[in-house]
Protein backbone atom coordinates (compact mmCIF):
# COMPACT_ATOMS: atom_id res chain seq x y z
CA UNK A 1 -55.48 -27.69 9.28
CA UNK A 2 -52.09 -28.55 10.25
CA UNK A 3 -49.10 -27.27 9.54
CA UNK A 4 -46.57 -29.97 9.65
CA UNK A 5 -44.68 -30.63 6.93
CA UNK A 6 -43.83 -34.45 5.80
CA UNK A 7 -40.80 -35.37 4.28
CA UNK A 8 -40.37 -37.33 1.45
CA UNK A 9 -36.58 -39.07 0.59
CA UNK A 10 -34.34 -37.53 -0.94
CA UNK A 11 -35.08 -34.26 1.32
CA UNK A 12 -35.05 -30.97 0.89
CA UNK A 13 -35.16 -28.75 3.86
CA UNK A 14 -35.82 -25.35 4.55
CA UNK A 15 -33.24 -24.10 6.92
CA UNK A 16 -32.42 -20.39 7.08
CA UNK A 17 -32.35 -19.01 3.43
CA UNK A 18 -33.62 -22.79 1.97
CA UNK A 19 -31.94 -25.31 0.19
CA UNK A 20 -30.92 -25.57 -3.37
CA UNK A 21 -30.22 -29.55 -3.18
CA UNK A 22 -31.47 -32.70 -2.59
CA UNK A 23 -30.02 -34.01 0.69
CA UNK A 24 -29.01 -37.57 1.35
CA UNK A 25 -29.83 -39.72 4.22
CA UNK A 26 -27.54 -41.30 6.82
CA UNK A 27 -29.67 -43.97 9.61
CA UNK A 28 -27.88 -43.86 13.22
CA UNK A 29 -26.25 -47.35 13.14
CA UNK A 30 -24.54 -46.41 10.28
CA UNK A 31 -23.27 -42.90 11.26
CA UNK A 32 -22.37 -45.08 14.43
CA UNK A 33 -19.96 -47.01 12.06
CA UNK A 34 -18.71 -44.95 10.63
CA UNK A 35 -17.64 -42.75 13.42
CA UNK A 36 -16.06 -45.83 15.10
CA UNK A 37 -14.03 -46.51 11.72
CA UNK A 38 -12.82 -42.47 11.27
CA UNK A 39 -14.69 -41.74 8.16
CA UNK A 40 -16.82 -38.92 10.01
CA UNK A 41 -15.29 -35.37 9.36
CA UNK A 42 -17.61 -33.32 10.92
CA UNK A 43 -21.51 -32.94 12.39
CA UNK A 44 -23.35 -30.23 11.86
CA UNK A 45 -26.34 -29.69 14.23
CA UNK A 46 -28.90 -27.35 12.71
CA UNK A 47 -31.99 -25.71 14.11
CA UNK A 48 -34.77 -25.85 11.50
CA UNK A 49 -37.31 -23.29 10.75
CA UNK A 50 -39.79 -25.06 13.09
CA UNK A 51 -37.56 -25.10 15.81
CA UNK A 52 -36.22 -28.61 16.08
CA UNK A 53 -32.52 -29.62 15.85
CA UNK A 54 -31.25 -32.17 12.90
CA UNK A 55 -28.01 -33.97 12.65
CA UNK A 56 -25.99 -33.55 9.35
CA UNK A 57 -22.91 -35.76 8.64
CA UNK A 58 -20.24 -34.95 6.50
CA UNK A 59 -18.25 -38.64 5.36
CA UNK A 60 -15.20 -38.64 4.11
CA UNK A 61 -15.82 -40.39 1.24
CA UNK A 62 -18.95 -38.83 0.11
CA UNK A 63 -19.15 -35.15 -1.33
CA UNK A 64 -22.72 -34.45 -0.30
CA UNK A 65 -23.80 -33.64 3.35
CA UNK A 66 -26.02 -36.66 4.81
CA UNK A 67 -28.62 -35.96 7.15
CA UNK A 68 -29.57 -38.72 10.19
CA UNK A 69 -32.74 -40.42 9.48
CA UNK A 70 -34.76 -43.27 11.31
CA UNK A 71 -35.56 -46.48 9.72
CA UNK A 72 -38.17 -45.47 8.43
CA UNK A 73 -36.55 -42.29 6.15
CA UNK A 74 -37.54 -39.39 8.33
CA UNK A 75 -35.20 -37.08 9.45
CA UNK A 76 -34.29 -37.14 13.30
CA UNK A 77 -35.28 -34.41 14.99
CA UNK A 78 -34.90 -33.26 18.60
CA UNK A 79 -36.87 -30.45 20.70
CA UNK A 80 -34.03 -28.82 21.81
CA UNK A 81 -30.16 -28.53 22.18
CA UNK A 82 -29.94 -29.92 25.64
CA UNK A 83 -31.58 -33.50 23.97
CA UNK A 84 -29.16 -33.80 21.37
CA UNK A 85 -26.39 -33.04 23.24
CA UNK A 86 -26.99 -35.77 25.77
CA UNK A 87 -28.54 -38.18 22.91
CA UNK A 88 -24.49 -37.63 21.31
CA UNK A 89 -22.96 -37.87 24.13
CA UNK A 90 -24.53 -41.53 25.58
CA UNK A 91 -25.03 -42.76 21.78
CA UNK A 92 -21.66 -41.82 20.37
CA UNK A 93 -18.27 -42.73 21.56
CA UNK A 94 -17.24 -39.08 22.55
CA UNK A 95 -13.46 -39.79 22.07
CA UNK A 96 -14.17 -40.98 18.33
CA UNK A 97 -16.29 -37.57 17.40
CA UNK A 98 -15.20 -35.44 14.71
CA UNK A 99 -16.16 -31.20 14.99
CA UNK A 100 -19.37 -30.53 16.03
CA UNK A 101 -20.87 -27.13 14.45
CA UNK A 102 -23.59 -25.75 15.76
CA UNK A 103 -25.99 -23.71 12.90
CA UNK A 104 -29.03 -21.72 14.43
């Protein structure tokens, strides 16, 4: 029986004490645009329950948190810190960032 958990859009993740909303989605290319055109005000990179590290995007012209998704409306998730550091820095224009918090 496995354990793995799939996620349906709009999400709701467990991370830390849980979530009391839905969460919207945000797909790279577009969180790429937007970063290039200043309307990122922060990241927030969170280590879930299982272990993995998600990407969530704060816009300045939306009032919910967005978290990164593929294409195909799963959330983008990486092993480890060391991944998503280097996936930010080589995807991402470093100079255009906005804060990065780190939740764990």
């Amino acid at each position: 029986m496995s354990t793995e958990t799939r996620l349906e859009y709009p999400f709701c993740l467990t991370v830390n004490d849980g979530c009391s909303e839905m969460t919207e989605s945000i797909t790279e290319q577009v969180l790429i645009d937007n970063i290039a055109n200043g309307a990122v005000t922060k990241l927030r990179l969170v280590q879930s329950d299982d272990g993995n590290y998600l990407i969530y995007v704060t816009l300045t012209w939306k009032e919910k948190e967005q978290i990164l998704t593929t294409f195909r409306k799963e959330p983008r998730v990486w092993a480890n810190l060391d991944r998503l550091v280097k996936h930010i820095q080589t995807k991402y224009k470093v100079n255009d960032l906005p804060p990065i918090f780190l939740e764990i």
